[in-house]
Every structure is written in C-alpha cells, then in structure tokens.
PDB file of N, CA and C in Angstrom:
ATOM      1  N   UNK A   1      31.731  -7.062   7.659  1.00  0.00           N
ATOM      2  CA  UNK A   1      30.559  -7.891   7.894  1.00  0.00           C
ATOM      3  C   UNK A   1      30.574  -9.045   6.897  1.00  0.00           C
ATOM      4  N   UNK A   2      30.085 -10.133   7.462  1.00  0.00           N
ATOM      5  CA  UNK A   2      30.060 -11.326   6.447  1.00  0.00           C
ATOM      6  C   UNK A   2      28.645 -11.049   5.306  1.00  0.00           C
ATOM      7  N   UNK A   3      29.016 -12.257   4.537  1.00  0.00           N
ATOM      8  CA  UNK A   3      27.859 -12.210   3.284  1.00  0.00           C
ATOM      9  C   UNK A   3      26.591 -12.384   3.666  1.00  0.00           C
ATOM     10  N   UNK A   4      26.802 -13.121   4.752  1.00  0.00           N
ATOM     11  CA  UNK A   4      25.578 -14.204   5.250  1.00  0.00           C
ATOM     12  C   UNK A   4      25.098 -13.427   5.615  1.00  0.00           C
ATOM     13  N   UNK A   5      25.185 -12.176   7.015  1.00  0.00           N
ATOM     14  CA  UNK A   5      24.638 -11.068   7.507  1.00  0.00           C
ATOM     15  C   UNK A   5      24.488  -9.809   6.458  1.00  0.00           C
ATOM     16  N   UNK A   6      25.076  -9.630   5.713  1.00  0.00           N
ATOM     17  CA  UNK A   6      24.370  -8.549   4.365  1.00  0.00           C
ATOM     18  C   UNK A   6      23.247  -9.446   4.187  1.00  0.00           C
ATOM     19  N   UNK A   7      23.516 -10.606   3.424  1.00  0.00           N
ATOM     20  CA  UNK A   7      22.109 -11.119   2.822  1.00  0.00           C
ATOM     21  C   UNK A   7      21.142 -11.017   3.703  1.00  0.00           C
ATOM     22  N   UNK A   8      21.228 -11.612   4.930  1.00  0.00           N
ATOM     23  CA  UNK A   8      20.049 -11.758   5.710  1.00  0.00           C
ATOM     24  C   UNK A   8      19.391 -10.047   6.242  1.00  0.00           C
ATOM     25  N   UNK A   9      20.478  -9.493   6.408  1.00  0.00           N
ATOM     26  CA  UNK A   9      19.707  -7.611   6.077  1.00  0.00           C
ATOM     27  C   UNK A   9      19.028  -7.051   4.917  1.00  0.00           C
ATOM     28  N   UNK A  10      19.593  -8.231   3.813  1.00  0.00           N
ATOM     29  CA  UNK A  10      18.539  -7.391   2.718  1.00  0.00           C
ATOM     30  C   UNK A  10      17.267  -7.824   2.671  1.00  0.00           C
ATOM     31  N   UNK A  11      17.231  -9.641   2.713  1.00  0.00           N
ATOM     32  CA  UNK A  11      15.850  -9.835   2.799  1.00  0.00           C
ATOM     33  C   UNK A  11      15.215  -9.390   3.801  1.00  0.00           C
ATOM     34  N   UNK A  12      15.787  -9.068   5.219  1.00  0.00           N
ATOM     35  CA  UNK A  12      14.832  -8.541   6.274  1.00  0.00           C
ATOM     36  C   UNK A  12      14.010  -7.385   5.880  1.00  0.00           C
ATOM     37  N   UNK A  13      14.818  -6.463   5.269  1.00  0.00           N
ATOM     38  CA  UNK A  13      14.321  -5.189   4.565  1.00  0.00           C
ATOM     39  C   UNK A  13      13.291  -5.164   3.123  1.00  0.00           C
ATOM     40  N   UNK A  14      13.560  -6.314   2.252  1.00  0.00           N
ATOM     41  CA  UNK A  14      12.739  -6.499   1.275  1.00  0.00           C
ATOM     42  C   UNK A  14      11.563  -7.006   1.767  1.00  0.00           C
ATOM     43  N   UNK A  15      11.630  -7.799   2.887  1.00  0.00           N
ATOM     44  CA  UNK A  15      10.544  -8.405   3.684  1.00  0.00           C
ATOM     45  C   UNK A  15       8.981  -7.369   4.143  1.00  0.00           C
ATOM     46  N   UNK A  16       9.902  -6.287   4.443  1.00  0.00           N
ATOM     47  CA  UNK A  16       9.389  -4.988   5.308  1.00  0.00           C
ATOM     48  C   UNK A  16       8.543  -4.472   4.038  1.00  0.00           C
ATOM     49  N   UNK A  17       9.280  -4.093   3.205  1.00  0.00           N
ATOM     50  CA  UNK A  17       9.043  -2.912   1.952  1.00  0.00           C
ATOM     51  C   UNK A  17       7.620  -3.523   1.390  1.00  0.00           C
ATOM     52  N   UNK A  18       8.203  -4.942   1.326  1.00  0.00           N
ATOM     53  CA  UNK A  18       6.390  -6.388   0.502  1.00  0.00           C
ATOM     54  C   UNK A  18       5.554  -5.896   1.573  1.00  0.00           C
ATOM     55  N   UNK A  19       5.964  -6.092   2.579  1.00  0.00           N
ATOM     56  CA  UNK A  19       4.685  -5.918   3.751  1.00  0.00           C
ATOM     57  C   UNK A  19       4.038  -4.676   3.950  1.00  0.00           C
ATOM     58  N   UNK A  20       5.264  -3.549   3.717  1.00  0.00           N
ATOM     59  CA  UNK A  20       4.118  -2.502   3.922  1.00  0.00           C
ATOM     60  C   UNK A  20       3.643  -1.840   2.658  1.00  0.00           C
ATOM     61  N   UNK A  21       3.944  -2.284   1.458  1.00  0.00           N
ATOM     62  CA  UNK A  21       3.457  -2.493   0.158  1.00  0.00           C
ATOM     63  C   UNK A  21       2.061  -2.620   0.358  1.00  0.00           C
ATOM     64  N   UNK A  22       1.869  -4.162   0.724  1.00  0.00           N
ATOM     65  CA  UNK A  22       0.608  -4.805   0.605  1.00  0.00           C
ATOM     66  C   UNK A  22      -0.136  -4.181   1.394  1.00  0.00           C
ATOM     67  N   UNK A  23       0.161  -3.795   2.710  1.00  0.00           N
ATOM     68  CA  UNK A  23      -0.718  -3.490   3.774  1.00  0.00           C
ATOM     69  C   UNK A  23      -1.318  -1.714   3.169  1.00  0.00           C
ATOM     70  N   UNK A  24      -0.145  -0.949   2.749  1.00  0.00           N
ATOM     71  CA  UNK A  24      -1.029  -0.148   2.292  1.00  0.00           C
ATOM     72  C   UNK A  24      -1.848  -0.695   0.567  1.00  0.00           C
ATOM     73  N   UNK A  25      -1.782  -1.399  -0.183  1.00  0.00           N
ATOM     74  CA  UNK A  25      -2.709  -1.598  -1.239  1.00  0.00           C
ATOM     75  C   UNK A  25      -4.036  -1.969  -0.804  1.00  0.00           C
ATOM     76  N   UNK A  26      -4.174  -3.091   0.153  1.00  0.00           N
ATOM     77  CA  UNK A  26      -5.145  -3.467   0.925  1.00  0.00           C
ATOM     78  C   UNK A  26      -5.794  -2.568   1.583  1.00  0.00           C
ATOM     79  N   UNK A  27      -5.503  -1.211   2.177  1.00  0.00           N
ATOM     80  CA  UNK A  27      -6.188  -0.388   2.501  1.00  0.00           C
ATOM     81  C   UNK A  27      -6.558   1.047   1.587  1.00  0.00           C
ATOM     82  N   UNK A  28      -5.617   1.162   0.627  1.00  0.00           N
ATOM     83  CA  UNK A  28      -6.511   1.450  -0.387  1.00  0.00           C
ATOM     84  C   UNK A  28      -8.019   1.189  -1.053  1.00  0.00           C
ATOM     85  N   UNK A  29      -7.483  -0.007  -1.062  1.00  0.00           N
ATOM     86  CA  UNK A  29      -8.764  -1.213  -1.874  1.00  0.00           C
ATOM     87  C   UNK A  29      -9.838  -0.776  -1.221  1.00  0.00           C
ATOM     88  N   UNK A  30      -9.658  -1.261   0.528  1.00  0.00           N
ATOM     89  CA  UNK A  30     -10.600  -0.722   1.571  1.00  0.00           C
ATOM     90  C   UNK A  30     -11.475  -0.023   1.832  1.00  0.00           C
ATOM     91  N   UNK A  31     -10.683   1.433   1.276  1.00  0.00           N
ATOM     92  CA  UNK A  31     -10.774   2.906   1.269  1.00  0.00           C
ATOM     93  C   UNK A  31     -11.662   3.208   0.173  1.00  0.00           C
ATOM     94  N   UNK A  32     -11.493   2.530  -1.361  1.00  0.00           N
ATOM     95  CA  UNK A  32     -12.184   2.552  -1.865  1.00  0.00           C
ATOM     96  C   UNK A  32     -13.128   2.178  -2.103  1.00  0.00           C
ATOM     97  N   UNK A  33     -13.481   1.001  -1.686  1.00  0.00           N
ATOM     98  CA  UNK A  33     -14.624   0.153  -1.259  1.00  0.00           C
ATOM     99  C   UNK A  33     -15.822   0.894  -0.522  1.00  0.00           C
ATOM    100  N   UNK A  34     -15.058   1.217   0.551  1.00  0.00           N
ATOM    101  CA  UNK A  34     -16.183   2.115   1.497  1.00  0.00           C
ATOM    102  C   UNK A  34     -16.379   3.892   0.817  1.00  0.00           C
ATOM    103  N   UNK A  35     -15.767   4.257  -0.157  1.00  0.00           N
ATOM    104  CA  UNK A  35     -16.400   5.399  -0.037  1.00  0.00           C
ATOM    105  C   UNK A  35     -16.876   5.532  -1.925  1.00  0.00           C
ATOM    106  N   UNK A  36     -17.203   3.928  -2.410  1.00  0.00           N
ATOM    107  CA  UNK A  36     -17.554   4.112  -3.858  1.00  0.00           C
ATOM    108  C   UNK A  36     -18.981   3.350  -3.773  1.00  0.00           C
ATOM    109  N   UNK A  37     -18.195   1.877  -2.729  1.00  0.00           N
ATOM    110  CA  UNK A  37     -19.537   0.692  -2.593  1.00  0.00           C
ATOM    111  C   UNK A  37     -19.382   0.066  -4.311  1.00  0.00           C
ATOM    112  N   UNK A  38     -17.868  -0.250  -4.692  1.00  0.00           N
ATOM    113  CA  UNK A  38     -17.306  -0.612  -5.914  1.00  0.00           C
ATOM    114  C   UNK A  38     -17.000  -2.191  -5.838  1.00  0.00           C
ATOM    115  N   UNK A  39     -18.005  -3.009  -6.171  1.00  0.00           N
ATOM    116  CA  UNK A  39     -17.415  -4.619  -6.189  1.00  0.00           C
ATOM    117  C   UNK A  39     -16.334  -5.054  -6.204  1.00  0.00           C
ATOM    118  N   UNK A  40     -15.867  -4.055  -7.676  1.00  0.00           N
ATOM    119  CA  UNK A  40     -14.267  -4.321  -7.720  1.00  0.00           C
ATOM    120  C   UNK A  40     -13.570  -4.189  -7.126  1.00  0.00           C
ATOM    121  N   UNK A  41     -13.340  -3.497  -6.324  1.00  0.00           N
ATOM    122  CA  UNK A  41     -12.587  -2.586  -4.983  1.00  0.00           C
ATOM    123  C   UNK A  41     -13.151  -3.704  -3.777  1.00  0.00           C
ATOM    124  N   UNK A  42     -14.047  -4.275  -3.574  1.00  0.00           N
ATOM    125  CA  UNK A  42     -14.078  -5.374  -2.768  1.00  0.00           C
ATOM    126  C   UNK A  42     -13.592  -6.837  -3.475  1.00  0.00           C
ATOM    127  N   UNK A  43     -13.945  -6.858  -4.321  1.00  0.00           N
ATOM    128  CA  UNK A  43     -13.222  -7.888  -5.176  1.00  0.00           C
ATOM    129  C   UNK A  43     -11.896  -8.498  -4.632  1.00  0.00           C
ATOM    130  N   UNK A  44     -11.247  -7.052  -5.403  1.00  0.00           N
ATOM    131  CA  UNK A  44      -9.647  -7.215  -5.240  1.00  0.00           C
ATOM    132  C   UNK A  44      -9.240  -7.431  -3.759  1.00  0.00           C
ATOM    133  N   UNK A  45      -9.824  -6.525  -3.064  1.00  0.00           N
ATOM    134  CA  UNK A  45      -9.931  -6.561  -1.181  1.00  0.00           C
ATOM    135  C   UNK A  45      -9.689  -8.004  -0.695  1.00  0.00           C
ATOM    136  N   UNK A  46     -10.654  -8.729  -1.319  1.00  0.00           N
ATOM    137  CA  UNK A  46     -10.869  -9.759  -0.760  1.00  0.00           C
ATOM    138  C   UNK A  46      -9.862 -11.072  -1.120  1.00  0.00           C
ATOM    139  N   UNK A  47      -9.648 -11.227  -2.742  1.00  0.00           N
ATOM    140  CA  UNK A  47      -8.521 -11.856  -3.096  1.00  0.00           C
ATOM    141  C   UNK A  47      -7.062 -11.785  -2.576  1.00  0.00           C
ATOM    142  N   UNK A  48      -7.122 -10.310  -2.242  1.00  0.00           N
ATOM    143  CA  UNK A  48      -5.546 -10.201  -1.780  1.00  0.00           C
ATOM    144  C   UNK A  48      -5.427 -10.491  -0.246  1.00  0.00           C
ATOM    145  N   UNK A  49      -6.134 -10.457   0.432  1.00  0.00           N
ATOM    146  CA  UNK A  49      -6.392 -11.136   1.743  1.00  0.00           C
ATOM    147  C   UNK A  49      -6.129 -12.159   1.838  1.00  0.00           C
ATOM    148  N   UNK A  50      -6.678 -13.083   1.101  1.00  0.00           N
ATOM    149  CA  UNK A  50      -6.578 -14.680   1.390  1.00  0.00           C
ATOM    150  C   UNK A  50      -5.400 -15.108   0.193  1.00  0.00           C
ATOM    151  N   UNK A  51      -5.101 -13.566  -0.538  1.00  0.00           N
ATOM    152  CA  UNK A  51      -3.174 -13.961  -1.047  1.00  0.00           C
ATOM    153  C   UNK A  51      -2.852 -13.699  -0.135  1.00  0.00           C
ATOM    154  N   UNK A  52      -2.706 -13.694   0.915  1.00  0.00           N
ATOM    155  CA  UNK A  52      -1.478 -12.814   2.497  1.00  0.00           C
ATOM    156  C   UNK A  52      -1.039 -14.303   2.412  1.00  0.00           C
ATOM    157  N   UNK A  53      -1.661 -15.475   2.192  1.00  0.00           N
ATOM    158  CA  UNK A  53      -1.061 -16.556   2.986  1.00  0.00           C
ATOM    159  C   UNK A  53       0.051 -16.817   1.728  1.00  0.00           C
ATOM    160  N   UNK A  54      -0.087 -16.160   0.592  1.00  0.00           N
ATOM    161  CA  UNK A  54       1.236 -16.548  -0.590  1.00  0.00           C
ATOM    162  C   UNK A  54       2.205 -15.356  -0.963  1.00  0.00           C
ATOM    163  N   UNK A  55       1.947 -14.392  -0.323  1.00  0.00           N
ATOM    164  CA  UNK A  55       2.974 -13.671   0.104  1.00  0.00           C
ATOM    165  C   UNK A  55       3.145 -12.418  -1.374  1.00  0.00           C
ATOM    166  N   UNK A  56       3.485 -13.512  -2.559  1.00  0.00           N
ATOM    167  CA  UNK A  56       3.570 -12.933  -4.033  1.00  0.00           C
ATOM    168  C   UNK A  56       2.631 -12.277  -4.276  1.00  0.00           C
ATOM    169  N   UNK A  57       1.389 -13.592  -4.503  1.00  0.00           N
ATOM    170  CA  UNK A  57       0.148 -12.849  -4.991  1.00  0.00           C
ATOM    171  C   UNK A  57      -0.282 -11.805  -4.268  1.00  0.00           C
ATOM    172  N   UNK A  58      -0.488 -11.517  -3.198  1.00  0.00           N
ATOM    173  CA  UNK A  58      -0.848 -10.333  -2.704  1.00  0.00           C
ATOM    174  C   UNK A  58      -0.743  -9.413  -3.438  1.00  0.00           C
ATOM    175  N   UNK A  59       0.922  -9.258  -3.461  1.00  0.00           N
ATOM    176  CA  UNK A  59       1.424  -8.451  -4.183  1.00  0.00           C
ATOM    177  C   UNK A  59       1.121  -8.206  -5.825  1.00  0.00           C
ATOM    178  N   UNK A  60       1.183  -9.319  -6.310  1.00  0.00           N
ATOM    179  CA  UNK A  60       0.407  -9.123  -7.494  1.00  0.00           C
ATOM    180  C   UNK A  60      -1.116  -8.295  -7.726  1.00  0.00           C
ATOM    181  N   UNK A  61      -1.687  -8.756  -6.828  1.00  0.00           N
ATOM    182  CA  UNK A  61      -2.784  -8.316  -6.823  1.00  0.00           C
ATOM    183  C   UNK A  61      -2.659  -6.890  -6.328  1.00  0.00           C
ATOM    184  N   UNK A  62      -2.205  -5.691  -5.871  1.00  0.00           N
ATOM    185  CA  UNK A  62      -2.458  -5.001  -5.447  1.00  0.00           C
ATOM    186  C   UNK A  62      -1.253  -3.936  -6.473  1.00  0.00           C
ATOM    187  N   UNK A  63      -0.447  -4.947  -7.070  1.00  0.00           N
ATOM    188  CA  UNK A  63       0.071  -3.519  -9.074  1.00  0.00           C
ATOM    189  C   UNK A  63      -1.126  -4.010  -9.583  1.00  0.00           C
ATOM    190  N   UNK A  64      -2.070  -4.898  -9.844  1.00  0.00           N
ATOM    191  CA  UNK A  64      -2.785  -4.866 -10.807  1.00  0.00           C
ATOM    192  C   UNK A  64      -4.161  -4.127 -10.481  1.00  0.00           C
ATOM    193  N   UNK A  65      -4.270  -3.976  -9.083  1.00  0.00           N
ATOM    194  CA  UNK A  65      -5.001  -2.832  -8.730  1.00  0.00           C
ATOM    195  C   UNK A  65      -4.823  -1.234  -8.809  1.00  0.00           C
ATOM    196  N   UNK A  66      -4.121  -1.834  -8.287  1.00  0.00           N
ATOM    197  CA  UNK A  66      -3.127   0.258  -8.565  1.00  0.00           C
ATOM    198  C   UNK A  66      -3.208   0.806 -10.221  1.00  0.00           C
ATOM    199  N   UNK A  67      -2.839  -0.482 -11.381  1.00  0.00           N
ATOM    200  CA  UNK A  67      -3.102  -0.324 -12.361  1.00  0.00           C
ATOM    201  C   UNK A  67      -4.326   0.256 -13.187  1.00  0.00           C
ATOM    202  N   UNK A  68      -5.198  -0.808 -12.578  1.00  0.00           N
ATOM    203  CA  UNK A  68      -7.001  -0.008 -12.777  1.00  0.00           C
ATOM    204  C   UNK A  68      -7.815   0.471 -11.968  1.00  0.00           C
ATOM    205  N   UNK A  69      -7.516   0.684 -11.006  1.00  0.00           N
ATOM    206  CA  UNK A  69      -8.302   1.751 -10.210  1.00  0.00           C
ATOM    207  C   UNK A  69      -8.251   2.956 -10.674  1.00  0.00           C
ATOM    208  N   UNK A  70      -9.636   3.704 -10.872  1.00  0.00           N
ATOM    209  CA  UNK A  70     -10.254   4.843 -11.286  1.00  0.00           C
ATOM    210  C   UNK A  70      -9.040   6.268 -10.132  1.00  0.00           C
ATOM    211  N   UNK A  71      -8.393   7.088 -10.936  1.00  0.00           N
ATOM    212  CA  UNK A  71      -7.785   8.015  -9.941  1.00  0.00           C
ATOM    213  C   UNK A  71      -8.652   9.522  -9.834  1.00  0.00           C
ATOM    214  N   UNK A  72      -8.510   9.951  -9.071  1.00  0.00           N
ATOM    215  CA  UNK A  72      -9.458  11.241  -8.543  1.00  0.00           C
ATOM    216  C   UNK A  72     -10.091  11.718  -7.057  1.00  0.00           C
TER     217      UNK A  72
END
C-alpha cells in the first residue's frame, strides 16, 4: 500500500476516535447536567458545542471536564 493511503487511513481513524471522544464527553456533561441541575456541567455543555465548529477545542474542553467533574 502506498504512504498516501496509510496516511489517509490514519487520519480517517483519528478523525473517528476525536469524534466519538467528544460525542461521548458531551453527553456526559449532559448526563450530568440533568441529574445534578450543575451550571458547571451546563457550562461546559454548552462551550463545547459551539467548540464542534473548532474541532480541538471541543476536545479540550471535554479533558478539562473529565478532569473536574465530581466522580460517584
């Protein structure tokens, strides 16, 4: 197989992994939102949403959630 087709399989796959990253942090957030009624947990909800359109931040936003969110 050429380089060009490895590369373009890895980002397809790194593509996937960000996406379903985010999509489950975002429903975390969600999850917690609705069963605390936690600002923060809508907070973050809401920032990382309108990060979907930058792809990174999302992602940022949702280790730095995972980071401080209360576990239990």
């Amino acid at each position: 197989m050429s380089a060009l087709l490895i590369t373009g399989l890895v980002f397809a796959l790194l593509f996937v992994l960000f996406l379903w990253f985010n999509i489950k942090g975002l429903r975390t957030m969600w999850r917690d939102y609705k069963e605390t009624g936690s600002m923060v947990a809508l907070g973050f909800f809401i920032v990382g949403v309108i990060g979907i359109f930058t792809g990174v931040w999302t992602t940022l936003v949702v280790i730095i959630y995972y980071l401080l969110h209360p576990r239990g």
